[in-house]
Structure formats: C-alpha cells, structure tokens
C-alpha atoms as a PDB file:
ATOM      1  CA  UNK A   1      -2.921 -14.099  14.518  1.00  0.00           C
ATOM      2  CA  UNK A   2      -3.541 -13.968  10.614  1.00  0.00           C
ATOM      3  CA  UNK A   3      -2.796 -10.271   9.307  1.00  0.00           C
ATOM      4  CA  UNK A   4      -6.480  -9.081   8.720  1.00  0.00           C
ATOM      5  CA  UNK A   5      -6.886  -9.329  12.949  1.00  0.00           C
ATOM      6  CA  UNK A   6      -3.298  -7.720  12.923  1.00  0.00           C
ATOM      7  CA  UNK A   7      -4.487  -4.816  10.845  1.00  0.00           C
ATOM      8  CA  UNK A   8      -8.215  -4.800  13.146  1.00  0.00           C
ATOM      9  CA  UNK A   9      -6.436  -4.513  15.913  1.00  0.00           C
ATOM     10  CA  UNK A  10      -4.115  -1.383  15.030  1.00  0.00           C
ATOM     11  CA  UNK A  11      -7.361   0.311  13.795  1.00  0.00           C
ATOM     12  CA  UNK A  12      -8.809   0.077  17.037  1.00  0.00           C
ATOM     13  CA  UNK A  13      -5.849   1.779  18.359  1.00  0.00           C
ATOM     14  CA  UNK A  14      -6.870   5.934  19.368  1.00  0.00           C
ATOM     15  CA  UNK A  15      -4.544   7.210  17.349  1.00  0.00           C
ATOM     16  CA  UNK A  16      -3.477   7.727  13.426  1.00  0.00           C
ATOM     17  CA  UNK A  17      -0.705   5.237  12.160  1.00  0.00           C
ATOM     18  CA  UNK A  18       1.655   6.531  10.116  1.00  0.00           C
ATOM     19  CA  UNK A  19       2.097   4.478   6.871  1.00  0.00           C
ATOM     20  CA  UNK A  20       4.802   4.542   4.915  1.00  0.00           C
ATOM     21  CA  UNK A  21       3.985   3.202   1.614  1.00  0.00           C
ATOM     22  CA  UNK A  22       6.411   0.387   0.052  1.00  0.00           C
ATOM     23  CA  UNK A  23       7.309  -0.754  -3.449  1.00  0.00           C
ATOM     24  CA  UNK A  24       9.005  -4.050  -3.371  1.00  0.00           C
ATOM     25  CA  UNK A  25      10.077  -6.668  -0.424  1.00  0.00           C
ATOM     26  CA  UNK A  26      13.577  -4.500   0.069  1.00  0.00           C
ATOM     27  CA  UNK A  27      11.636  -1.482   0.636  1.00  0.00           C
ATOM     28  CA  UNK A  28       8.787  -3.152   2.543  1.00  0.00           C
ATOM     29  CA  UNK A  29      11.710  -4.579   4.554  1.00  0.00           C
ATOM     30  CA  UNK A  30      13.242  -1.187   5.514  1.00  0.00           C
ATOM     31  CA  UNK A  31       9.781   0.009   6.730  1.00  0.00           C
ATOM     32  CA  UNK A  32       9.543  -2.861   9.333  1.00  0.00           C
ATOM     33  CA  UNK A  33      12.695  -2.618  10.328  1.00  0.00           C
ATOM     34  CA  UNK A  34      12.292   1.373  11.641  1.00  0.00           C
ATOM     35  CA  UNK A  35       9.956  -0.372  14.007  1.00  0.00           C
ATOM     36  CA  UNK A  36       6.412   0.987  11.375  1.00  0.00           C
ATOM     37  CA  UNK A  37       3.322  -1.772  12.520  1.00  0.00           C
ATOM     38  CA  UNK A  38       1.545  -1.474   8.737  1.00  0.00           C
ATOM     39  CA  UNK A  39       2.499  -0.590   4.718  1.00  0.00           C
ATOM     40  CA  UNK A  40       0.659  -0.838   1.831  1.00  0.00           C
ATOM     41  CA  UNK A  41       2.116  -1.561  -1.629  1.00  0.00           C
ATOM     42  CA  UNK A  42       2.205   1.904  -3.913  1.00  0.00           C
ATOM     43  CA  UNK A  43       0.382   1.066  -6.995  1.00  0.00           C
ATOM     44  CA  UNK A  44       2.715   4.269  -8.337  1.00  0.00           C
ATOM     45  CA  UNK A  45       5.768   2.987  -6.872  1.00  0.00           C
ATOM     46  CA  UNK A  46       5.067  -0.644  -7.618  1.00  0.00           C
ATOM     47  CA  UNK A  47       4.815  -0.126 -11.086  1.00  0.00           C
ATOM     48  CA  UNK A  48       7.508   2.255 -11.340  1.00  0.00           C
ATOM     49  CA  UNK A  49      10.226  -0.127 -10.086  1.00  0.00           C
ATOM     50  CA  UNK A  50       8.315  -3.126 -11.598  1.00  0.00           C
ATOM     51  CA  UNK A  51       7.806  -2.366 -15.242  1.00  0.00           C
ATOM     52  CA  UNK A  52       9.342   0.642 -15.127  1.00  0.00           C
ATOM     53  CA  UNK A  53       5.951   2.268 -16.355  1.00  0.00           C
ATOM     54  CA  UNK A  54       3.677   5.226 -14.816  1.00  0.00           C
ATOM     55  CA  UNK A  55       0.389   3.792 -12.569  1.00  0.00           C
ATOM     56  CA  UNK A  56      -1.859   3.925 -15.580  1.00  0.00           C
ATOM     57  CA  UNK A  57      -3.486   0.265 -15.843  1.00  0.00           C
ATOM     58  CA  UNK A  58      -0.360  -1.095 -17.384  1.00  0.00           C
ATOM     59  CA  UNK A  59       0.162  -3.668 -14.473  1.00  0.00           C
ATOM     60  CA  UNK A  60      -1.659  -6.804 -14.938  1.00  0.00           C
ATOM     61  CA  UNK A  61      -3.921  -8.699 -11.913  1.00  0.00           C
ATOM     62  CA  UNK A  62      -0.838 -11.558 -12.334  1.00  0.00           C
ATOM     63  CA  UNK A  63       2.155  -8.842 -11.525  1.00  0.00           C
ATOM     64  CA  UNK A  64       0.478  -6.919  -8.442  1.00  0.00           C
ATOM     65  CA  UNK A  65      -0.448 -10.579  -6.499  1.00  0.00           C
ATOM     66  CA  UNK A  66       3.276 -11.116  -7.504  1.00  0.00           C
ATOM     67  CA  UNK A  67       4.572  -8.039  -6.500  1.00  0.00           C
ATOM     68  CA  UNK A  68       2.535  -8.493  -2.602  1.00  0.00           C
ATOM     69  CA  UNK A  69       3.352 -11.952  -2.445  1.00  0.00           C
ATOM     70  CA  UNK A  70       6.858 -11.663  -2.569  1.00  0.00           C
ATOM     71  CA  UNK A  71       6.407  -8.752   0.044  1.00  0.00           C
ATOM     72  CA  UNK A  72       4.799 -10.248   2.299  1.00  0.00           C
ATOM     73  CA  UNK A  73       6.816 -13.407   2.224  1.00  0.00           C
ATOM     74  CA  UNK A  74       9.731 -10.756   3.184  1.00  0.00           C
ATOM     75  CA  UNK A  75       8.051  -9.154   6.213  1.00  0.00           C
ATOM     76  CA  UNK A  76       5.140  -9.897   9.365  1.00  0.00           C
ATOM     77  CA  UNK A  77       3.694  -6.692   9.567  1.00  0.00           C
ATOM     78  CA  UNK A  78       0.120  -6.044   7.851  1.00  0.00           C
ATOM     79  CA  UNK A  79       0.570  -5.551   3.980  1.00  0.00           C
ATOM     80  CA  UNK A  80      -2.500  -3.341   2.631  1.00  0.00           C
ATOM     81  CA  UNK A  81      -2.101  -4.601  -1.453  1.00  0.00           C
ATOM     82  CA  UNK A  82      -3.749  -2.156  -4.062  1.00  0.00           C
ATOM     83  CA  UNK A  83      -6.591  -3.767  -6.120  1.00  0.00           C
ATOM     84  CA  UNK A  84      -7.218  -0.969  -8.197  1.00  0.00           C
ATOM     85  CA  UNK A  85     -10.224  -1.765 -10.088  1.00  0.00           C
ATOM     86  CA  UNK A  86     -10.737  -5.121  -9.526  1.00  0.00           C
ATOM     87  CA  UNK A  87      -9.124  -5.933 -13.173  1.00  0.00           C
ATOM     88  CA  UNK A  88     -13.027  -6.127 -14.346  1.00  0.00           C
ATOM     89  CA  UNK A  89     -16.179  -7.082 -13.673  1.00  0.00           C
ATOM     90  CA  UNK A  90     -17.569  -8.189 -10.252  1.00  0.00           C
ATOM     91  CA  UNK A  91     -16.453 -11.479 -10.927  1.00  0.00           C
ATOM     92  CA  UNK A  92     -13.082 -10.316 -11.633  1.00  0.00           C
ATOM     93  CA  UNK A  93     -12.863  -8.188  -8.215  1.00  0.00           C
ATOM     94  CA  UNK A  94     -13.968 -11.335  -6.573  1.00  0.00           C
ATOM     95  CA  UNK A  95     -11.223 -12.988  -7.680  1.00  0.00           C
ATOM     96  CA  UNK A  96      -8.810  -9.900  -7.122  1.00  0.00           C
ATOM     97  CA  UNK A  97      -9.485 -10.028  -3.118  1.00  0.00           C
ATOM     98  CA  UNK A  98      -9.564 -14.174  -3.065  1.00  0.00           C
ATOM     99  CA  UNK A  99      -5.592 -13.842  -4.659  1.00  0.00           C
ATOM    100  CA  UNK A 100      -4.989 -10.749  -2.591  1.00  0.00           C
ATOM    101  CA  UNK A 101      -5.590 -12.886   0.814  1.00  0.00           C
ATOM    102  CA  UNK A 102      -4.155 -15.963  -0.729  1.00  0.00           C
ATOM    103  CA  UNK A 103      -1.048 -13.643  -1.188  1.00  0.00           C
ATOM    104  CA  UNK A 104      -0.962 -13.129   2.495  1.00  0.00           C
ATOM    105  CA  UNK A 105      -2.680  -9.404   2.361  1.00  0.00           C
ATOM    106  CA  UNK A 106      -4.288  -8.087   5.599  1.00  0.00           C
ATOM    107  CA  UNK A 107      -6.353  -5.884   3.097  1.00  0.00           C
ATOM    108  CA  UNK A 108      -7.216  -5.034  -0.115  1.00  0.00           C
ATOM    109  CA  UNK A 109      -8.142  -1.660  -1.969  1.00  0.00           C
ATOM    110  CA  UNK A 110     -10.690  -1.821  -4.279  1.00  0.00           C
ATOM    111  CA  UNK A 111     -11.585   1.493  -6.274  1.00  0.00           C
ATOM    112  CA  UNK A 112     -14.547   3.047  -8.445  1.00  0.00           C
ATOM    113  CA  UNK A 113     -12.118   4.531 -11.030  1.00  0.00           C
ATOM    114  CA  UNK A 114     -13.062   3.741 -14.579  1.00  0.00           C
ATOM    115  CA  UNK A 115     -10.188   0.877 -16.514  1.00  0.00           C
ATOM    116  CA  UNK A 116      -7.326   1.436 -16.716  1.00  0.00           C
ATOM    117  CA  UNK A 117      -7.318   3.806 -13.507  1.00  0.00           C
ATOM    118  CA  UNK A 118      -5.192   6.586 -13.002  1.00  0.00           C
ATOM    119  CA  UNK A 119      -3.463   7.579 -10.106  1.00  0.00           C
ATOM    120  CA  UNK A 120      -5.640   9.530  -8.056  1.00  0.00           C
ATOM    121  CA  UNK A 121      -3.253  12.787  -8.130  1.00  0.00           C
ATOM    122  CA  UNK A 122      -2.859  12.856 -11.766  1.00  0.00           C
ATOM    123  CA  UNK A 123      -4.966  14.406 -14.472  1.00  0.00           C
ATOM    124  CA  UNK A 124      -7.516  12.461 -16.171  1.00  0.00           C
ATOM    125  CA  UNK A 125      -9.174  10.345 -13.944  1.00  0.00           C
ATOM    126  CA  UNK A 126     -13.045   9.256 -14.244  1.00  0.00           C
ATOM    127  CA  UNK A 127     -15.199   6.637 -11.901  1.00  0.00           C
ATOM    128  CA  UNK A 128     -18.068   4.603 -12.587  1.00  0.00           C
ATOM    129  CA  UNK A 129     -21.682   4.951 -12.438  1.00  0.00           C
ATOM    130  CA  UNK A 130     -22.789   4.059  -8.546  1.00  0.00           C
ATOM    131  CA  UNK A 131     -24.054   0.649  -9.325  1.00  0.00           C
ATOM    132  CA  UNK A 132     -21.322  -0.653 -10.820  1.00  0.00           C
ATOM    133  CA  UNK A 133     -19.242   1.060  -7.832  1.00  0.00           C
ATOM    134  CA  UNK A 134     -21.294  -0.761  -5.606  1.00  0.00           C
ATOM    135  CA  UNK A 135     -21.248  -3.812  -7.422  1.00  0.00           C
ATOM    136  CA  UNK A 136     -17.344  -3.604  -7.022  1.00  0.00           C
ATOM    137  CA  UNK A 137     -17.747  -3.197  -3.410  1.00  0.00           C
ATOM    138  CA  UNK A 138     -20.432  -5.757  -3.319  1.00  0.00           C
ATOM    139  CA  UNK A 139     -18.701  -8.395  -4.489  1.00  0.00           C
ATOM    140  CA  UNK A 140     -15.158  -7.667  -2.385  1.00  0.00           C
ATOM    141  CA  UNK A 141     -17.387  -7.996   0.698  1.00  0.00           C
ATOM    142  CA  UNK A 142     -18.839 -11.315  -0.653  1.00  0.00           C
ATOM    143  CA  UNK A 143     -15.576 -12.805  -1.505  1.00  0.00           C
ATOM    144  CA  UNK A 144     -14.074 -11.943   2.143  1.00  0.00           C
ATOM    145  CA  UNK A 145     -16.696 -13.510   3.987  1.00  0.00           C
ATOM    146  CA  UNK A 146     -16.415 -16.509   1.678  1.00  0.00           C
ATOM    147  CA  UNK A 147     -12.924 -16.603   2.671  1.00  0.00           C
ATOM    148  CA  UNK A 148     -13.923 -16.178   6.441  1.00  0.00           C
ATOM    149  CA  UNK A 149     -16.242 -19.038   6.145  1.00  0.00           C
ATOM    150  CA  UNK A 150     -13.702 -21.180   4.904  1.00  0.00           C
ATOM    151  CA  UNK A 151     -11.201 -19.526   7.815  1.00  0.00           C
ATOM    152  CA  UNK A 152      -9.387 -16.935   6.279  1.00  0.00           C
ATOM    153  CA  UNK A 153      -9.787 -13.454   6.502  1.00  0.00           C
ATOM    154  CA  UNK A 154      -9.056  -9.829   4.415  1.00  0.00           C
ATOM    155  CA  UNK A 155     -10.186  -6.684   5.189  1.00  0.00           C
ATOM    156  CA  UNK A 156     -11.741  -4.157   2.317  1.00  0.00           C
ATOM    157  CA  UNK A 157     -10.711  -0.610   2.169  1.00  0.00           C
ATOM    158  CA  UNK A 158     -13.102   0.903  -0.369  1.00  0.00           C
ATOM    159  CA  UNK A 159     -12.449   3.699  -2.301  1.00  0.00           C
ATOM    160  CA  UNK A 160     -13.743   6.636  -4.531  1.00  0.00           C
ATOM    161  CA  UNK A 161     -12.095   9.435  -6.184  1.00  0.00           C
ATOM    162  CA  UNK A 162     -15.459  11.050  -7.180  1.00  0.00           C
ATOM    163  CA  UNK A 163     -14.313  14.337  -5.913  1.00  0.00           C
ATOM    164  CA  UNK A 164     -12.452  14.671  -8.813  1.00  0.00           C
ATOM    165  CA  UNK A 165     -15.173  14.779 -10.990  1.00  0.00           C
ATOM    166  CA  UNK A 166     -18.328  14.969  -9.496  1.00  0.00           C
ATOM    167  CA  UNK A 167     -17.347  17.104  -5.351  1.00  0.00           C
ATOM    168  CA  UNK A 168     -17.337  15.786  -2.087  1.00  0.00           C
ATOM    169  CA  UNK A 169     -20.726  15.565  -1.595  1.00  0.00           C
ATOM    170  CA  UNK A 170     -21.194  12.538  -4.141  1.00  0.00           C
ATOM    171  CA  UNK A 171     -17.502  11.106  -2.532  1.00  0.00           C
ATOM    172  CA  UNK A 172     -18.938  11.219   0.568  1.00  0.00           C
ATOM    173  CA  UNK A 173     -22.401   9.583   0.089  1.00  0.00           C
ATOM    174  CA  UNK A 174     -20.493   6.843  -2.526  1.00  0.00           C
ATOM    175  CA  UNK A 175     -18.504   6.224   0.865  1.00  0.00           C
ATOM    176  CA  UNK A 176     -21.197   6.089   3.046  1.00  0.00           C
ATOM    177  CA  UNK A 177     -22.746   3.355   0.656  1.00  0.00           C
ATOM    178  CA  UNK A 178     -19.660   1.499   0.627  1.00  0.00           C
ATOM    179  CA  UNK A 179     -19.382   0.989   4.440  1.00  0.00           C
ATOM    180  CA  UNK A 180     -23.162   0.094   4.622  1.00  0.00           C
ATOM    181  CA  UNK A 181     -22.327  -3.075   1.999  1.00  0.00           C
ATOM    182  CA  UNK A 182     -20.062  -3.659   4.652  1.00  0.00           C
ATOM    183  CA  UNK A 183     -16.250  -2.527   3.763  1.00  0.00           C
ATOM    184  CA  UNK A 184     -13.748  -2.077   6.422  1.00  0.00           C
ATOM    185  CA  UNK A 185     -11.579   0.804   6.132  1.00  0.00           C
ATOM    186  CA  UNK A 186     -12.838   4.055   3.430  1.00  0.00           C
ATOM    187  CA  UNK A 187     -10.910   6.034   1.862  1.00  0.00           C
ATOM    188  CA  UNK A 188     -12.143   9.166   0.021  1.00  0.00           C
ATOM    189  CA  UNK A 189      -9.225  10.160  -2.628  1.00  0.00           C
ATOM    190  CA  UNK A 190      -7.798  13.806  -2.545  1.00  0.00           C
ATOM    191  CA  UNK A 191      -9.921  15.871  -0.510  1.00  0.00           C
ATOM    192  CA  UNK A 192      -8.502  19.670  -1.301  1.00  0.00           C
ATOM    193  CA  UNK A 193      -8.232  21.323   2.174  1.00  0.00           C
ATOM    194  CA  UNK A 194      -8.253  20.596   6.000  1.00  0.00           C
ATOM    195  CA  UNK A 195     -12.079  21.340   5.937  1.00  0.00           C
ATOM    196  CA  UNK A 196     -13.089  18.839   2.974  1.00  0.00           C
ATOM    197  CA  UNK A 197     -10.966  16.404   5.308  1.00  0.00           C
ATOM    198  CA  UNK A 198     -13.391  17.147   8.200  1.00  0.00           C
ATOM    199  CA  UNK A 199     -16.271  16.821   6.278  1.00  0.00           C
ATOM    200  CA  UNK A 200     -15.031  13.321   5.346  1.00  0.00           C
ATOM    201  CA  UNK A 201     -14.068  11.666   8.890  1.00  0.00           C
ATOM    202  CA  UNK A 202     -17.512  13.425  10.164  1.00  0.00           C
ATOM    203  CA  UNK A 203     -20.037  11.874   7.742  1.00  0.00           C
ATOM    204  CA  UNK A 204     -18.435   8.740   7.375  1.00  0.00           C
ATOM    205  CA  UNK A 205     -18.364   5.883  10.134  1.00  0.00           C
ATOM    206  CA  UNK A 206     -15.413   3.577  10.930  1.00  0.00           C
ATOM    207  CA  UNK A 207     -11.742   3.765   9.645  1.00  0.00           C
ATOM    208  CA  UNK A 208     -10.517   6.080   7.306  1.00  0.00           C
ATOM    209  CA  UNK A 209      -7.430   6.414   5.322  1.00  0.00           C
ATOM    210  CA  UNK A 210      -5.622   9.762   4.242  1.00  0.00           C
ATOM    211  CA  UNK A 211      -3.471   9.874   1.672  1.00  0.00           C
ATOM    212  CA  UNK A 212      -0.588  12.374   1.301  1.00  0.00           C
ATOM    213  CA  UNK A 213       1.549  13.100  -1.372  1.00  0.00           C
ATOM    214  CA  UNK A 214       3.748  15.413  -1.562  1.00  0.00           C
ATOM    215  CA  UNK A 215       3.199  18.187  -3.952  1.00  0.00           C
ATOM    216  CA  UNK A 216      -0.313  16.442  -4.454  1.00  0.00           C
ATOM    217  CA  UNK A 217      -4.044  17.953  -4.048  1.00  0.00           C
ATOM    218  CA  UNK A 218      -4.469  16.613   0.030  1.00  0.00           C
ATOM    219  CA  UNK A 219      -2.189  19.186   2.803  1.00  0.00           C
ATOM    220  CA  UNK A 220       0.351  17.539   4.222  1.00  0.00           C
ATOM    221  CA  UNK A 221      -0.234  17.788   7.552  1.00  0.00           C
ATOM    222  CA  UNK A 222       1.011  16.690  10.829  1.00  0.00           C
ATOM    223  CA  UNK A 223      -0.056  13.726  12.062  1.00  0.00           C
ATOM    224  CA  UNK A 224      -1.512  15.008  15.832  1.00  0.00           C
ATOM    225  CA  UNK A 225      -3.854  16.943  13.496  1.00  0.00           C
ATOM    226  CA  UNK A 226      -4.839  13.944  10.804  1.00  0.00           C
ATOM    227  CA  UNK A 227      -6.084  12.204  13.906  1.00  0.00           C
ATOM    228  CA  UNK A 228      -7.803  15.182  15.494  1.00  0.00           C
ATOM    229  CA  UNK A 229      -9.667  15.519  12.383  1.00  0.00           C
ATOM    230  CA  UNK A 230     -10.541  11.660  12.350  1.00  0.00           C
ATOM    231  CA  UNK A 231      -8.385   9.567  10.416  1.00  0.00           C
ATOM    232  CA  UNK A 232      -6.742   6.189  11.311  1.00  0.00           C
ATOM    233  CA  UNK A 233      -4.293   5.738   8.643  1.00  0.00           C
ATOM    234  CA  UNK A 234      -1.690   8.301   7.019  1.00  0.00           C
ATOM    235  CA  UNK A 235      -0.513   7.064   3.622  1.00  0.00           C
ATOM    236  CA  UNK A 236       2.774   8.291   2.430  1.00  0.00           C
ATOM    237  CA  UNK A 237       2.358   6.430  -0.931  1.00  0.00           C
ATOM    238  CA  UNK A 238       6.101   7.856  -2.939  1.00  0.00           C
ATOM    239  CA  UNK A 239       7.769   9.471   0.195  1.00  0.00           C
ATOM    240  CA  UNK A 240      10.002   6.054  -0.269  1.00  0.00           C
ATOM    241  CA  UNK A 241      10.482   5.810  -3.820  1.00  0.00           C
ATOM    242  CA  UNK A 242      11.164   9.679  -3.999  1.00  0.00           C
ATOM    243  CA  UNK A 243      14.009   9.006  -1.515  1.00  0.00           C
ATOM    244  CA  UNK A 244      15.180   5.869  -3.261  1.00  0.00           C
ATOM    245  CA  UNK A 245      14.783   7.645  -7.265  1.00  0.00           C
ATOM    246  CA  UNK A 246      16.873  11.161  -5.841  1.00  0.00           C
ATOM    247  CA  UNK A 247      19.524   9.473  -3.926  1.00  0.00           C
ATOM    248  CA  UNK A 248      20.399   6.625  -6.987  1.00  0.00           C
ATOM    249  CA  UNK A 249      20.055   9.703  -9.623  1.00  0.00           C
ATOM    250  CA  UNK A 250      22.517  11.698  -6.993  1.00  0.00           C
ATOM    251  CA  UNK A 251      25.030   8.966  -6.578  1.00  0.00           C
ATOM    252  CA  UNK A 252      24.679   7.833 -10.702  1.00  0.00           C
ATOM    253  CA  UNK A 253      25.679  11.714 -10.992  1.00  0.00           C
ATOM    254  CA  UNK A 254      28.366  11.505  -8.957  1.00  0.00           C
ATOM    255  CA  UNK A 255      30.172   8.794 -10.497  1.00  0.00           C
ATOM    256  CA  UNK A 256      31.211  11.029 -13.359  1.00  0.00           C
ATOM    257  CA  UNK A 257      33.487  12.760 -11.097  1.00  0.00           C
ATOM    258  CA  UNK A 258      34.599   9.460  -9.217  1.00  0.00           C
ATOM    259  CA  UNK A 259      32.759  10.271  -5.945  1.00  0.00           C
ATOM    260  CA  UNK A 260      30.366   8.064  -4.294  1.00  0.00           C
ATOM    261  CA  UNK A 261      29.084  10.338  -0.870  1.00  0.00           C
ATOM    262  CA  UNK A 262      25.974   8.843   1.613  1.00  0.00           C
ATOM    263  CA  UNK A 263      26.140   5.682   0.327  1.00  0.00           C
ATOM    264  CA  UNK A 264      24.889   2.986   3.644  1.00  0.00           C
ATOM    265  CA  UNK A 265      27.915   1.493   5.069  1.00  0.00           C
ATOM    266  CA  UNK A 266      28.427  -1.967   3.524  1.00  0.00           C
ATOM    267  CA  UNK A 267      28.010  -3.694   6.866  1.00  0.00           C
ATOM    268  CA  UNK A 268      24.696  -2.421   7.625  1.00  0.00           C
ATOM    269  CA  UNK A 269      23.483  -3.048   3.856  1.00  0.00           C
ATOM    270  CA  UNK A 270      24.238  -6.617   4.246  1.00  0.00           C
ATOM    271  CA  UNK A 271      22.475  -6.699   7.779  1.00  0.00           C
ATOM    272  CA  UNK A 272      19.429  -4.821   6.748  1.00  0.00           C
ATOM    273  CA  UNK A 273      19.089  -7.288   3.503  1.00  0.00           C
ATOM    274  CA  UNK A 274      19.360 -10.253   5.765  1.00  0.00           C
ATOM    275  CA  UNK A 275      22.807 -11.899   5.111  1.00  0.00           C
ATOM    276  CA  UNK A 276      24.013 -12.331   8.804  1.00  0.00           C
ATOM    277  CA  UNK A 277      20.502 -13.736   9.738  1.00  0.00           C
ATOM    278  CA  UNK A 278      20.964 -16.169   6.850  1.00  0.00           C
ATOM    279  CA  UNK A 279      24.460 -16.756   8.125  1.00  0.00           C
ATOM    280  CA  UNK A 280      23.291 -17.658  11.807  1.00  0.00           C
ATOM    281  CA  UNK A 281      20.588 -20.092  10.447  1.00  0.00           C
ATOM    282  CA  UNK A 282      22.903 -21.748   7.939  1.00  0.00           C
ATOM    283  CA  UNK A 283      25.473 -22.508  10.716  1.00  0.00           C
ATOM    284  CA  UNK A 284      22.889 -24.962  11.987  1.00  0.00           C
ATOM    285  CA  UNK A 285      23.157 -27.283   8.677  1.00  0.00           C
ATOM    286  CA  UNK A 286      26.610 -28.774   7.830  1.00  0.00           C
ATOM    287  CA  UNK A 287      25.628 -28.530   3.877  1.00  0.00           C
ATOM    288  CA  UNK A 288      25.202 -25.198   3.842  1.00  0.00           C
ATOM    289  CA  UNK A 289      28.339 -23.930   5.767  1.00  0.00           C
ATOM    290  CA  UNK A 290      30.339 -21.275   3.810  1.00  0.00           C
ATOM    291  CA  UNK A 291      33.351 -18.812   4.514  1.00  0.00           C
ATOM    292  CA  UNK A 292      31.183 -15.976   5.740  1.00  0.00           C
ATOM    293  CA  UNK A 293      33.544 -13.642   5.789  1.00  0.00           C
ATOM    294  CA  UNK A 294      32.769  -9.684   4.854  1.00  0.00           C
ATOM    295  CA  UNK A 295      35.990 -10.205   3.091  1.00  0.00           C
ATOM    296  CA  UNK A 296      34.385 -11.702   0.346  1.00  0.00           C
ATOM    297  CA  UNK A 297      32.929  -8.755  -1.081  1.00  0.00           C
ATOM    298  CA  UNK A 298      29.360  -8.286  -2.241  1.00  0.00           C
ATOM    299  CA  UNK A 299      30.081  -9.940  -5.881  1.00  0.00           C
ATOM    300  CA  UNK A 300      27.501 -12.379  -6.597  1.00  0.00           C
END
C-alpha cells in the first residue's frame, strides 16, 4: 500500500491520532519506533536543525524535498511534508506536490500565507487574496490527480491562517472553499479557544488537523477532547525539538563541571540508530563482515 492509502486509511479511523512532529530521519526514526502510525516534518524544526535558521522562508523548495526524502527513506509510516507556500506561483505549487510525492510523502501542506511565510504562531504573518489562495489549492489538487492518473498518489492538507488577520469567519469559509476544490485533510491555523475549535470541525467537512504548540495561541488540550470536538489529527510540531534543544543545552552545561547525567545508554543509542540491524544484514555478505564488537567504541 503506497503511503497516501496508508494515511486514508488512519483518517478513517474514529478517533484523533496523535502526531508527533519530526525534524530529520533520526527524529522521524524515534517517533516510529514508540509504535506512532503518522509524522509530519516541522517546517520550524526542520529549518532549525537544517540551516540553523528560524521558519521564515529561508529554506529553499530543493532543501525541504531533501530534508523528507531522506526521512522517509529512514522510516514506513506516513510522512505529512510541509509545502509552505508552494515556493510561487501555481505552477510552482504544482511542482511542490509532484516532488513532495516523488519524495515518498503521503501528503503535502500547502498554505495561503503571503512569501516568505511565517510560522503560524509568530508575529507578522499575512495571506493572500482568495483567488490566489484558491489558485494554490487549485493547482495541488490538479497535480495529485495527475499523479493518480499516472498511478501515484498524495494527499492535500490545505491550509489558512486567515484568523490571524482577517477572524474565523473568513478561515472558515477559505476552508470550506478549499475542500470543495477538492483537498483532503484542512487545517485552519491557531484557532484561540476550545469554542473557535468547535466552530471549525462543525462548519467544515472531512479531516481536520489541530495544531498545538506549546506556549502558542491553540489550548493544549487532551486528546479525548480534540476528538470530541472533531479533529483527526493532533500536531505536536516542536514538542521533539524542544526535548532534543533542552536536553543537549543541559548536558553541553554540564560538561563544565565534568558530569554527563540522562544521557541514553550507549547500547540502546546504537540499536535505536540501526547498527545491530545493519550488523544482522551484513552477516549475510562475506565482503562486508566486520568485528562488530560494542568494544569498538562509537569513533567513526
């Protein structure tokens, strides 16, 4: 099954997958292996560990199908990739969700932020007019079912953050518009309290995504009550890279004194990261026999 019907059939699951959001294939790797079925790749976190750089535009089209590919060459669960704008016109955005399957994406976000976007929790942030928001949209849906007619397949999550700027009520209908050109998962950016979030999954049909950052504009809320008020998908976009950015400033910290606490045990590190599967396989193939022994140390 290719990973768009992977991702169809989890959203027609009765209930609200949580999904933690991943950066690069180590992190993607980590989410699999706690047993998640679907992750998406952070725009925030991606270009944080990338370039090193905030989630303003600075990530080219070339880096982010770069970034997903090597994720989802690491792991089989659905990979939702972030297409931000579409890198430009409706052209461009046709070519964004064309490299996003090729890339082995079971779906791609497309957005009506003006270029360079913003991420949706910081200040600043603007979208486009509605046509050119539904052009965007428009042309995503055109370039997936040219890709289903040649036998591929990627779903399109569609979203707006006009709440920022312009209230729900223009979010909403934006939304609405988006699943009538025929987009498969919407996603309405920062709603401000549980009842914007109900106004939301009420008025709009099929899928939707929430997305939760902590210390952003959405509540946090449990996940029994995300899918009593409608949603399929909880996005916890920088819960991982959070983690990841306290613990290596903790340990880095810690190393002035010459103490290194709740670091992973080495075994397990090189388990998780894959070097005793790669050790079974190679024992198959003379050539590529080696002293596998821990002892060895994890110089490279």
């Amino acid at each position: 099954m290719i990973q768009a019907q992977k991702l169809l059939s989890l959203l027609a699951e009765d209930r609200c997958h949580v999904m933690p959001c991943c950066f690069d294939a180590l992190s993607a790797r980590l989410v699999a292996q706690e047993g998640y079925a679907l992750t998406f790749m952070s725009g925030f976190a991606a270009s944080a560990s990338r370039i090193g750089a905030p989630d303003l535009g600075l990530m080219s089209y070339g880096e982010v199908v770069d970034q997903a590919r090597n994720i989802t060459e690491a792991v089989d669960i659905p990979l939702i990739g972030d297409g931000d704008t579409g890198y430009g016109n409706a052209m461009n955005v046709r070519r964004t969700v064309t490299g996003f399957a090729r890339a082995g994406c079971a779906s791609v976000m497309i957005e009506d932020q003006l270029a360079p976007k913003r991420c949706g929790h910081t200040p600043g942030k603007a979208v486009v007019g509605r046509d050119e928001a539904f052009d965007r949209i428009r042309a995503a849906v055109d370039a997936r079912e040219e890709l289903r007619a040649a036998g591929g397949d990627i779903l399109i999550l569609a979203r707006t953050d006009a709440r920022h700027e312009h209230g729900l009520a223009e979010a909403i209908a934006r939304a609405e518009r988006f699943a009538e050109l025929g987009a498969d998962i919407l996603f309405v950016e920062a709603p401000r309290n549980e009842t914007e979030m109900r106004q939301v999954c009420v008025n709009l049909p099929g899928p939707k995504m929430a997305n939760i950052v902590e210390g952003g504009e959405t509540p946090d809320l449990p996940n029994a009550a995300l899918h009593d008020i409608g949603y399929s998908i909880a996005a916890y976009p920088l819960s991982l890279m959070a983690a990841a950015m306290q613990a290596m400033v903790t340990c880095l910290r810690q190393m002035r004194g010459e103490t290194r606490t709740g670091l992973m045990d080495f075994a397990e590190l090189r388990q998780r990261i894959g070097f005793d599967d790669y050790y079974k396989t190679s024992e198959r193939y003379a050539s590529s026999k080696r002293d596998h022994s821990p002892a060895r140390g994890g110089g490279s």
